[in-house]
PDB file of N, CA and C in Angstrom:
ATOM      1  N   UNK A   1       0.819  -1.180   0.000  1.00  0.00           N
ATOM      2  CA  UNK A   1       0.000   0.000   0.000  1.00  0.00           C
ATOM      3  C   UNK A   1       0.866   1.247   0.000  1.00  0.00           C
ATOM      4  N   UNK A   2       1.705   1.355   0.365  1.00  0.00           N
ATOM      5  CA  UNK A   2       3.208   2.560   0.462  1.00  0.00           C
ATOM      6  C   UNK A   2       3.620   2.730  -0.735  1.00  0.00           C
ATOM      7  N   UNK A   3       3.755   1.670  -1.311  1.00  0.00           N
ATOM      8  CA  UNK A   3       4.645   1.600  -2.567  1.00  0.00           C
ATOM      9  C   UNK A   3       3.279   2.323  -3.558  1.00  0.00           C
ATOM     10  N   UNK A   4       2.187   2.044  -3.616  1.00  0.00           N
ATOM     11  CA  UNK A   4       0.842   2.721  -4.238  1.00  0.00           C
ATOM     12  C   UNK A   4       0.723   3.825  -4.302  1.00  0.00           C
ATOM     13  N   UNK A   5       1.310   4.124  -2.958  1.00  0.00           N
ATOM     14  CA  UNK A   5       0.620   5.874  -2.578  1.00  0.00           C
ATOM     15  C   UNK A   5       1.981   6.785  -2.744  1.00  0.00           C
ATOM     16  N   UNK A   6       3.317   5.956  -2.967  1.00  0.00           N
ATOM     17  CA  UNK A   6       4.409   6.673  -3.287  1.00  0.00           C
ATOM     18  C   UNK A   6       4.398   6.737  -4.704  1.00  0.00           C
ATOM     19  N   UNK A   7       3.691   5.628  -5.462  1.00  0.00           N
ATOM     20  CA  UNK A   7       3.466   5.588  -6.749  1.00  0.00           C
ATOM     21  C   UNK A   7       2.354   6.580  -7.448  1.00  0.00           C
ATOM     22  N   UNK A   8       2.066   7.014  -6.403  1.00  0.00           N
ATOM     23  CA  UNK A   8       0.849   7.689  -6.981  1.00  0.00           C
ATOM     24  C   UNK A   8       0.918   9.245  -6.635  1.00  0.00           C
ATOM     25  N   UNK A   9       2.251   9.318  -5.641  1.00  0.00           N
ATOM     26  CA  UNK A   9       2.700  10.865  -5.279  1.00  0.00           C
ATOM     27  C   UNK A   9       3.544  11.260  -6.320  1.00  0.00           C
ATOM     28  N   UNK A  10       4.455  10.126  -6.659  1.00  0.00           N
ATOM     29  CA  UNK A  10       5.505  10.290  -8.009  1.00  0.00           C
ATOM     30  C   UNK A  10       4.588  11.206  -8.852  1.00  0.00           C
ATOM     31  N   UNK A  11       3.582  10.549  -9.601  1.00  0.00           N
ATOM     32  CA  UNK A  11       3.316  10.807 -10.471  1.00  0.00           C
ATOM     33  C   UNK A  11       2.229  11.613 -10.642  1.00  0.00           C
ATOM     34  N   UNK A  12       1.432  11.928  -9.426  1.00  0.00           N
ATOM     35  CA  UNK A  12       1.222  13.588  -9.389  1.00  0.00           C
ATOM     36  C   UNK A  12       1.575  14.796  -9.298  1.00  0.00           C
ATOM     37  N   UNK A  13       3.280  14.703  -8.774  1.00  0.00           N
ATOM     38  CA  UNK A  13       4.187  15.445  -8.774  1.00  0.00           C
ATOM     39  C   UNK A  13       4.910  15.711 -10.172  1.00  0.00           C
ATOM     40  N   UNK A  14       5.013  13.849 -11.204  1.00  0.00           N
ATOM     41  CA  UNK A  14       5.229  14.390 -12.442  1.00  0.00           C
ATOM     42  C   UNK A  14       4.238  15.333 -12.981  1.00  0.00           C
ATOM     43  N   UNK A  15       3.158  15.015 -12.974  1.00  0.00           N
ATOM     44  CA  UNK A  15       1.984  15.762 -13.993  1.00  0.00           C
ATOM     45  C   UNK A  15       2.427  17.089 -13.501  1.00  0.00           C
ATOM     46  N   UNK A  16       2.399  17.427 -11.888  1.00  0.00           N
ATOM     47  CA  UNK A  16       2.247  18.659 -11.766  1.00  0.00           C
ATOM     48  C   UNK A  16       3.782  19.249 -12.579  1.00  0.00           C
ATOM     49  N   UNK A  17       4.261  18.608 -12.302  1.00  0.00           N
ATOM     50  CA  UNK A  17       6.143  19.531 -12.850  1.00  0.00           C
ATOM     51  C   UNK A  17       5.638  19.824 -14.793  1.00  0.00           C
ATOM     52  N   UNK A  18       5.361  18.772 -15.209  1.00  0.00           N
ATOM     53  CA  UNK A  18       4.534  18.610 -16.828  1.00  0.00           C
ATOM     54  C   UNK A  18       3.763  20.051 -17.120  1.00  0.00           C
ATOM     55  N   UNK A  19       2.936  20.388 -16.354  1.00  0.00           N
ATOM     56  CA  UNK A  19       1.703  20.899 -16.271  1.00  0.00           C
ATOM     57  C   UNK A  19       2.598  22.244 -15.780  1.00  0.00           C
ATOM     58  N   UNK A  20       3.159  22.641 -15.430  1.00  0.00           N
ATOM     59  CA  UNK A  20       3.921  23.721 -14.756  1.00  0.00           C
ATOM     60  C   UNK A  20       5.087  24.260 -16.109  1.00  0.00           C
ATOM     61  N   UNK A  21       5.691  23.273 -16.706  1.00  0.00           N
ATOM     62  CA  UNK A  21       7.271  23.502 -17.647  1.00  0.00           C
ATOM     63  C   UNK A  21       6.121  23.700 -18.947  1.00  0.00           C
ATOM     64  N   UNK A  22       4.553  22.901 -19.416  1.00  0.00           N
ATOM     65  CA  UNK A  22       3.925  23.595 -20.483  1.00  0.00           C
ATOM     66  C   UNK A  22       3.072  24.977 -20.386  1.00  0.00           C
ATOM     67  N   UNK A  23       2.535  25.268 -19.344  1.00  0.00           N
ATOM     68  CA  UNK A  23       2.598  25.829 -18.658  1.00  0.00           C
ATOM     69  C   UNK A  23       3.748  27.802 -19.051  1.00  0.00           C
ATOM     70  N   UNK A  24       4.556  27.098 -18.250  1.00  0.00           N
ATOM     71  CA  UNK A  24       5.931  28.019 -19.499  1.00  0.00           C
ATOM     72  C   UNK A  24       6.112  28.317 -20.578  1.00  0.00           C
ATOM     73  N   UNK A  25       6.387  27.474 -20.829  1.00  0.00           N
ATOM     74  CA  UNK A  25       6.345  27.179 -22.194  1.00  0.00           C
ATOM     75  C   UNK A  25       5.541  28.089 -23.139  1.00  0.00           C
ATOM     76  N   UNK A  26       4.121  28.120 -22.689  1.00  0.00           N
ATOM     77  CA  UNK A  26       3.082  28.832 -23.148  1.00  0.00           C
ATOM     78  C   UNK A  26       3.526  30.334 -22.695  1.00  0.00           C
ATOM     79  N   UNK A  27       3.636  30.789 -21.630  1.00  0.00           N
ATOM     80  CA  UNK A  27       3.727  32.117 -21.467  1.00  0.00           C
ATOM     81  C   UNK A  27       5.033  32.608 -22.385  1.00  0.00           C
ATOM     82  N   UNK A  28       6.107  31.984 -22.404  1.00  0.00           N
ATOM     83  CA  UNK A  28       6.803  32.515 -23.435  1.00  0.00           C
ATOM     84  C   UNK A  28       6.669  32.355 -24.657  1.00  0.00           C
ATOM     85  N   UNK A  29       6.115  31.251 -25.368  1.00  0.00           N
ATOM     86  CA  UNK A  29       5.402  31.710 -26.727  1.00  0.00           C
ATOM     87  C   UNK A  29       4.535  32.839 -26.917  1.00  0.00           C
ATOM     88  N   UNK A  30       3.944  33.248 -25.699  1.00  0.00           N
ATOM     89  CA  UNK A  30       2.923  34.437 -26.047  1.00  0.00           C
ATOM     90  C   UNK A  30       3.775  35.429 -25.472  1.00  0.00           C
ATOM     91  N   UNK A  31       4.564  35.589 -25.179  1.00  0.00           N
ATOM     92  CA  UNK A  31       5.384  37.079 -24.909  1.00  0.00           C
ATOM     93  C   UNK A  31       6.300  37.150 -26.171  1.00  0.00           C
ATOM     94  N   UNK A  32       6.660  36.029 -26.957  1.00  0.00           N
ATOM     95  CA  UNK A  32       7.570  36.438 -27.850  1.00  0.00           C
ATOM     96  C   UNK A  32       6.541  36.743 -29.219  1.00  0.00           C
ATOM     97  N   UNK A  33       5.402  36.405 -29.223  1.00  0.00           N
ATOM     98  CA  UNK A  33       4.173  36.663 -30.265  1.00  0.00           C
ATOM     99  C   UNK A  33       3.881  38.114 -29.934  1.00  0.00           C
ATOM    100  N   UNK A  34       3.713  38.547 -28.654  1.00  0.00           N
ATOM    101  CA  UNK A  34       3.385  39.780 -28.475  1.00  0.00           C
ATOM    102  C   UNK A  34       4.699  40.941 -28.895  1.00  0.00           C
ATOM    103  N   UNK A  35       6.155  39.918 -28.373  1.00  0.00           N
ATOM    104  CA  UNK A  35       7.620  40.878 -28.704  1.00  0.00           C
ATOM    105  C   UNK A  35       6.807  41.481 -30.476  1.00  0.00           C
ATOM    106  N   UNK A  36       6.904  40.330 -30.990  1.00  0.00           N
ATOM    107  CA  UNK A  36       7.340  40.029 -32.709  1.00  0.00           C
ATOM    108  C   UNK A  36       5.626  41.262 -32.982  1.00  0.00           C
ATOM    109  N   UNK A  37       4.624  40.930 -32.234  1.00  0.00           N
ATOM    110  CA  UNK A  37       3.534  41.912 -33.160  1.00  0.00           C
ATOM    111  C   UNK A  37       4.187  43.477 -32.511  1.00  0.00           C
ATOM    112  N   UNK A  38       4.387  43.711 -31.412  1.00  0.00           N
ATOM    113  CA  UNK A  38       4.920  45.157 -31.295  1.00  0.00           C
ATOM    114  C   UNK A  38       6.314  45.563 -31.896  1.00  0.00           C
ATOM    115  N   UNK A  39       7.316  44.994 -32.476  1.00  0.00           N
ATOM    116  CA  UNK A  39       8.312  44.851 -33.245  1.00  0.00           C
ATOM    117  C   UNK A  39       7.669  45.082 -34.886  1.00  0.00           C
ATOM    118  N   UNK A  40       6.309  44.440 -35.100  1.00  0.00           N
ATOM    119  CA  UNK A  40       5.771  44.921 -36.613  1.00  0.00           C
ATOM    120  C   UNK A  40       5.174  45.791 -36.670  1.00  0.00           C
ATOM    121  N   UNK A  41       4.728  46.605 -35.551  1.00  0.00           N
ATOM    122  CA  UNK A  41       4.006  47.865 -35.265  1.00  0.00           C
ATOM    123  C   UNK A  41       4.887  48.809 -35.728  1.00  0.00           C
ATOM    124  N   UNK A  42       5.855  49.011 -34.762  1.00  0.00           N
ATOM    125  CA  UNK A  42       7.098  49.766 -34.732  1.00  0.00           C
ATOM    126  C   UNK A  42       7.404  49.715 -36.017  1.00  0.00           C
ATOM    127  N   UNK A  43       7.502  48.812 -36.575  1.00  0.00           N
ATOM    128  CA  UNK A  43       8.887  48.765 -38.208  1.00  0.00           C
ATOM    129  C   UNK A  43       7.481  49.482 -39.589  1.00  0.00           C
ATOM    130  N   UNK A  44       6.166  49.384 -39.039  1.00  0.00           N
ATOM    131  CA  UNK A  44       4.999  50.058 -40.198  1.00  0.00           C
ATOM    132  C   UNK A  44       5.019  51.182 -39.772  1.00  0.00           C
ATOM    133  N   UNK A  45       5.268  51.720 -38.013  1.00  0.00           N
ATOM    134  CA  UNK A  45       5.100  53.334 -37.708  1.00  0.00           C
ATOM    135  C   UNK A  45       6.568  53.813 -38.263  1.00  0.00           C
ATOM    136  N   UNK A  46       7.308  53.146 -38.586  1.00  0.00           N
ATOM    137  CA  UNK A  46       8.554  54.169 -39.159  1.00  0.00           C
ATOM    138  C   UNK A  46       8.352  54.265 -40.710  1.00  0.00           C
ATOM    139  N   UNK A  47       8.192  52.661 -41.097  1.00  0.00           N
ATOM    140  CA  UNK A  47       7.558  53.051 -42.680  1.00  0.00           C
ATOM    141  C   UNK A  47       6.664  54.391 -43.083  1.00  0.00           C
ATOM    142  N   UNK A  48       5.518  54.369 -42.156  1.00  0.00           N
ATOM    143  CA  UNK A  48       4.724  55.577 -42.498  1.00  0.00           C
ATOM    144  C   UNK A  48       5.124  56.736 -42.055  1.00  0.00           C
ATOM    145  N   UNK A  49       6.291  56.896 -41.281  1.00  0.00           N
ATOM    146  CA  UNK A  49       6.918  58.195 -40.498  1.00  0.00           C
ATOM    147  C   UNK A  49       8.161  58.583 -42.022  1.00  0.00           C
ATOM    148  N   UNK A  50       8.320  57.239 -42.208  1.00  0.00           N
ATOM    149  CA  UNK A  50       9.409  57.990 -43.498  1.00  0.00           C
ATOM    150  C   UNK A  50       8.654  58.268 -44.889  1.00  0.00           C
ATOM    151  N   UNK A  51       7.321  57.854 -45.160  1.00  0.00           N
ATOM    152  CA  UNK A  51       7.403  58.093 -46.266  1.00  0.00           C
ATOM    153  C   UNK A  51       6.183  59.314 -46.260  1.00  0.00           C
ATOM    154  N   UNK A  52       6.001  60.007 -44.754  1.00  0.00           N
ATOM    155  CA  UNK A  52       5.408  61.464 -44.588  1.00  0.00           C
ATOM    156  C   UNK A  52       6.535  62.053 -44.704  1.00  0.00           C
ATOM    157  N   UNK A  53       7.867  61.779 -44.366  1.00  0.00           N
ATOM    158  CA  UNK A  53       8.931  62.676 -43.915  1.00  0.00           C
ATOM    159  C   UNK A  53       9.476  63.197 -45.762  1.00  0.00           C
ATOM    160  N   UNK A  54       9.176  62.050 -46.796  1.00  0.00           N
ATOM    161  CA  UNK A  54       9.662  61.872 -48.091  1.00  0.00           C
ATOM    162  C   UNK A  54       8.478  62.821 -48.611  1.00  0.00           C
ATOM    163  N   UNK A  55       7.344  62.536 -48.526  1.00  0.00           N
ATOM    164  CA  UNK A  55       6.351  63.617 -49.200  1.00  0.00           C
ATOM    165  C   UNK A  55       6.308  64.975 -48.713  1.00  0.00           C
ATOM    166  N   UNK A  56       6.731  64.961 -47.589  1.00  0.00           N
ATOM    167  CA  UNK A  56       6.665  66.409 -46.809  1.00  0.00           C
ATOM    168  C   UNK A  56       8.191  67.248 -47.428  1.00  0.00           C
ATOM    169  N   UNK A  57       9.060  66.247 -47.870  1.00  0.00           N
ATOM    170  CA  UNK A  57      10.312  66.811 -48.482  1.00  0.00           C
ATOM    171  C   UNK A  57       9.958  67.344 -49.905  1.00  0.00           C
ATOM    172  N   UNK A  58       9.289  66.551 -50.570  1.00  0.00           N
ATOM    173  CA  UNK A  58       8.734  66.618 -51.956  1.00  0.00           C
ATOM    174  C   UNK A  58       7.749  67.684 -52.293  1.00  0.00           C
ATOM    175  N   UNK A  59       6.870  68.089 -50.911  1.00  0.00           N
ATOM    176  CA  UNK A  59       5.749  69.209 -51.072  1.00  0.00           C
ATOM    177  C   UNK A  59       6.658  70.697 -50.767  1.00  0.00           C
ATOM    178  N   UNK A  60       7.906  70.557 -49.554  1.00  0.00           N
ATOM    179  CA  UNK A  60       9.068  71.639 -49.792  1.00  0.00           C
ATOM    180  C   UNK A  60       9.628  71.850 -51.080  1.00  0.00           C
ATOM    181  N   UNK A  61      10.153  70.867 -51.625  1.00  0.00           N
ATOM    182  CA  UNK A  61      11.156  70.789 -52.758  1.00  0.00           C
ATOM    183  C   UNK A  61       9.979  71.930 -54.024  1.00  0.00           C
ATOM    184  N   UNK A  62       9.093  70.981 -54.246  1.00  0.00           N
ATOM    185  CA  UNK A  62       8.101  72.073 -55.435  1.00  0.00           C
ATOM    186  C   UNK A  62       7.465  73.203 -55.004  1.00  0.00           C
ATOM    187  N   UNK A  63       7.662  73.497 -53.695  1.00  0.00           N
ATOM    188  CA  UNK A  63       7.249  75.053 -52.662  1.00  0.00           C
ATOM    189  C   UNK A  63       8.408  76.165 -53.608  1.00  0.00           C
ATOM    190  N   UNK A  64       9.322  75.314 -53.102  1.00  0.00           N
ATOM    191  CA  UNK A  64      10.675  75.820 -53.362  1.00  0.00           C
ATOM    192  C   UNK A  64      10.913  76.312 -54.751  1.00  0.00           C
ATOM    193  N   UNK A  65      10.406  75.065 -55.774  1.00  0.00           N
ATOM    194  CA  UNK A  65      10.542  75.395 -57.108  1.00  0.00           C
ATOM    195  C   UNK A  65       9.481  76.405 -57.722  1.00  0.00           C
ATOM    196  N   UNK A  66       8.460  76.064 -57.144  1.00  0.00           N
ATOM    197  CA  UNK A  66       7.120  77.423 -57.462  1.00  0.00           C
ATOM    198  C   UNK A  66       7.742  78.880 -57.096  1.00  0.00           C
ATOM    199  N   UNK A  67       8.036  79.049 -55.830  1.00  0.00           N
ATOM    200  CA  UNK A  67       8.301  79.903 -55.286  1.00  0.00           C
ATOM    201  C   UNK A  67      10.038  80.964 -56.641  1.00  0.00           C
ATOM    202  N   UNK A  68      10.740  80.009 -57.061  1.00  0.00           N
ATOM    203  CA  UNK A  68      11.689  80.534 -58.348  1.00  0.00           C
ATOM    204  C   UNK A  68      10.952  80.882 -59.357  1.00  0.00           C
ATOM    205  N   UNK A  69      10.066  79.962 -59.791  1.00  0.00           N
ATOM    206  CA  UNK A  69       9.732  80.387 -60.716  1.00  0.00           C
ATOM    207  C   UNK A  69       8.978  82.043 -60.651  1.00  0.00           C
ATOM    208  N   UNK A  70       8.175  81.892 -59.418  1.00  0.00           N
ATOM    209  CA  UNK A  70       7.481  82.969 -59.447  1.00  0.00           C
ATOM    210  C   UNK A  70       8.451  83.977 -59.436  1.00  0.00           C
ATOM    211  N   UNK A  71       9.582  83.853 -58.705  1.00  0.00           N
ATOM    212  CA  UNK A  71      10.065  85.391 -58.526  1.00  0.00           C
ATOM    213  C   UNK A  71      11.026  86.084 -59.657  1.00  0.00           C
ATOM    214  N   UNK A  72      11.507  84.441 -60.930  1.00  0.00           N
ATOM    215  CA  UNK A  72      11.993  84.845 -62.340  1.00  0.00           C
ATOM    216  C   UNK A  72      10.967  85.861 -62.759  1.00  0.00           C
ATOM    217  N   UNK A  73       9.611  85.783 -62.790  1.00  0.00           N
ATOM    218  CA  UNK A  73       8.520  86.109 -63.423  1.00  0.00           C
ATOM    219  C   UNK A  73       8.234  86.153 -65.209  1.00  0.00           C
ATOM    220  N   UNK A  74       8.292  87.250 -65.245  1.00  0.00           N
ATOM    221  CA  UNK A  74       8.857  87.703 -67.466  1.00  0.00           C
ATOM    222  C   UNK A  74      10.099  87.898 -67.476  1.00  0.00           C
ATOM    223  N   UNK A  75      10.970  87.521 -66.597  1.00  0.00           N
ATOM    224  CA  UNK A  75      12.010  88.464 -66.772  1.00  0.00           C
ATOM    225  C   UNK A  75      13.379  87.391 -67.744  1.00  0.00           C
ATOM    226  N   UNK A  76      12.959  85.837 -67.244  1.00  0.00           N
ATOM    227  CA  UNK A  76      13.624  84.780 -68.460  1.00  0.00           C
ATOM    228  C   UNK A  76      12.982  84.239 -69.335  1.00  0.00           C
ATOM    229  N   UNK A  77      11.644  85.217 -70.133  1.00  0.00           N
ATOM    230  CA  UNK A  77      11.586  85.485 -71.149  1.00  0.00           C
ATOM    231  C   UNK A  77      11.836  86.091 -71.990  1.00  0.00           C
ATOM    232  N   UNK A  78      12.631  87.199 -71.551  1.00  0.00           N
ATOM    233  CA  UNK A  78      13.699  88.342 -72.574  1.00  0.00           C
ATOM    234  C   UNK A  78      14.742  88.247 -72.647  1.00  0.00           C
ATOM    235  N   UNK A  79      14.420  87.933 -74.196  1.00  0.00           N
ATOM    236  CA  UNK A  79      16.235  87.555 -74.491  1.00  0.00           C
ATOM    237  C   UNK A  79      17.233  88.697 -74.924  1.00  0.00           C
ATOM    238  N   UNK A  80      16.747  89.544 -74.954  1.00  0.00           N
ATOM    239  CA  UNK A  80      17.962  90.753 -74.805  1.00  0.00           C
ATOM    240  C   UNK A  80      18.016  91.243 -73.659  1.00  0.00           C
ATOM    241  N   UNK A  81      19.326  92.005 -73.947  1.00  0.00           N
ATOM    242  CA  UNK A  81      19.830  92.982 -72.666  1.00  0.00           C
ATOM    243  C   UNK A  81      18.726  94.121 -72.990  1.00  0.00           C
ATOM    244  N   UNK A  82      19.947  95.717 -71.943  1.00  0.00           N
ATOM    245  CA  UNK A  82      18.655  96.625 -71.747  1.00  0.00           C
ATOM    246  C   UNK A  82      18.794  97.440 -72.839  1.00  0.00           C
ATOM    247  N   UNK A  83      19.923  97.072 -74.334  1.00  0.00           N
ATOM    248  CA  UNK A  83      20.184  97.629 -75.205  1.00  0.00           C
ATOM    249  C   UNK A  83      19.587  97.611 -76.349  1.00  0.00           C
ATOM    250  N   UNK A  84      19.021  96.363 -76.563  1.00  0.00           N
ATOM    251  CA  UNK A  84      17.925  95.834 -76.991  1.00  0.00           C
ATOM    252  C   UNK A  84      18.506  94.809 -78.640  1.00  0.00           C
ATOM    253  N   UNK A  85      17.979  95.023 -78.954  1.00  0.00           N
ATOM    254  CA  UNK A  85      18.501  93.992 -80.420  1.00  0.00           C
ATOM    255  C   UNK A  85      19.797  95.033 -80.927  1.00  0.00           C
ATOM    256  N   UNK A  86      20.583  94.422 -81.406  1.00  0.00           N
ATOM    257  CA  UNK A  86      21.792  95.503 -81.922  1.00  0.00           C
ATOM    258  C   UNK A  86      21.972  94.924 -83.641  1.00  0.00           C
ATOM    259  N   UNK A  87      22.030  93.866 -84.017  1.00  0.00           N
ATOM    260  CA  UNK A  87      22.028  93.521 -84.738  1.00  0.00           C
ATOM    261  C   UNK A  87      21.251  93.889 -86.162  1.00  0.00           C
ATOM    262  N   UNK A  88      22.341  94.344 -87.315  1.00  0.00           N
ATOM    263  CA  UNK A  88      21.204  94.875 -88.435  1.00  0.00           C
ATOM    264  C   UNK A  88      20.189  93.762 -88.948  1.00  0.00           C
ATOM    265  N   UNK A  89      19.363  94.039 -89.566  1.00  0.00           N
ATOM    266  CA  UNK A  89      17.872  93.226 -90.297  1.00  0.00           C
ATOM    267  C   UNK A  89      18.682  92.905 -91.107  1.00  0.00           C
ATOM    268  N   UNK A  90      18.077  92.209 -91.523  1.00  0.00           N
ATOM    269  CA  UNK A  90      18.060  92.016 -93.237  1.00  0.00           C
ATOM    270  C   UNK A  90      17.011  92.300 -94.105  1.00  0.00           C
ATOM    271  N   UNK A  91      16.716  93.252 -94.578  1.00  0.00           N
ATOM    272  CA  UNK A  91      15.724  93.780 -95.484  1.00  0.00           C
ATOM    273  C   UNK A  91      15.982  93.668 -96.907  1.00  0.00           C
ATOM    274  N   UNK A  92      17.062  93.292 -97.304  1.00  0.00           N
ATOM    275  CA  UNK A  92      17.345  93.566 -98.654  1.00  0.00           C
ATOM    276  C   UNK A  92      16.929  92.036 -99.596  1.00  0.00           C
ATOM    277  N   UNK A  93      16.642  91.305 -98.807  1.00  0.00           N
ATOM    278  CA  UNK A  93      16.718  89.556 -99.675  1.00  0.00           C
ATOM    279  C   UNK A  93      15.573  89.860-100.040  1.00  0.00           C
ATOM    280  N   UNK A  94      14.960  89.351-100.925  1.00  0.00           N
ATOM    281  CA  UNK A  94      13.114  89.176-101.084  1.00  0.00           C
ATOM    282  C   UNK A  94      12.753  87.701 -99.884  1.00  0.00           C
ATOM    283  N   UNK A  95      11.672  87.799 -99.980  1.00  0.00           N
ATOM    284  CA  UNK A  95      11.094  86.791 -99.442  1.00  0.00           C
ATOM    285  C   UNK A  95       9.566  86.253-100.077  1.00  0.00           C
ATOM    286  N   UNK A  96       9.422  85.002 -99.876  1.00  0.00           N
ATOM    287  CA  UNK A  96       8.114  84.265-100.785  1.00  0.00           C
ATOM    288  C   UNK A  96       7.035  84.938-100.377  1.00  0.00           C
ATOM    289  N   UNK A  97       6.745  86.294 -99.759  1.00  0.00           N
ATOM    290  CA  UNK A  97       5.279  86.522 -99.538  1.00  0.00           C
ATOM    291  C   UNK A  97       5.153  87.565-100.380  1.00  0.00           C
ATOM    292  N   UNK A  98       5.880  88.073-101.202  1.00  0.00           N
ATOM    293  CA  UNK A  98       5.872  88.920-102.526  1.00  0.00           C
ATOM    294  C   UNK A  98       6.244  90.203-101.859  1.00  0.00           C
ATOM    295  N   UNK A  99       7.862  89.947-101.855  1.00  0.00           N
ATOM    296  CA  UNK A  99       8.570  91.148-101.225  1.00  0.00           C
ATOM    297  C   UNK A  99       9.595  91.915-102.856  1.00  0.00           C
TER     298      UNK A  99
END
């Protein structure tokens, strides 16, 4: 009857040690599931932090370029100086519109 009830302490003590190490087991699979989903959080909030940081560069950059153009205005559309054309015509050739 000793040998029964030592046989039978064994091996409620195994289950319990079993039941305790899966047990574990489990809590660290779910802390490293929880590491790995807040680790994919993090790596999409920088994705979307860089590619505001890239459009927000891109909405400067053509600020920037609007802003030249506007202040060239007409003024690199004239192609002379303030002397103006210097160069003689040519009036003397005929030309096909019945010159």
């Amino acid at each position: 009857m000793a040998v029964a009830t030592s046989t039978a302490m064994l091996i409620g003590a195994a289950v319990s040690a079993a039941g305790a190490v899966y047990s574990s087991q489990q809590q660290k699979k779910s802390a490293d599931q929880a590491r790995q989903a807040q680790e994919r959080a993090a790596n999409e909030a920088k994705a979307m932090n860089q590619v505001a940081m890239n459009q927000a560069a891109a909405n400067k950059a053509a600020a920037e370029r609007d802003k030249k153009r506007l202040r060239a205005g007409r003024s690199s559309t004239i192609l002379t100086g303030s002397t103006g054309d210097t160069s003689t015509a040519s009036t003397a050739t005929k030309t096909l519109l019945g010159g």
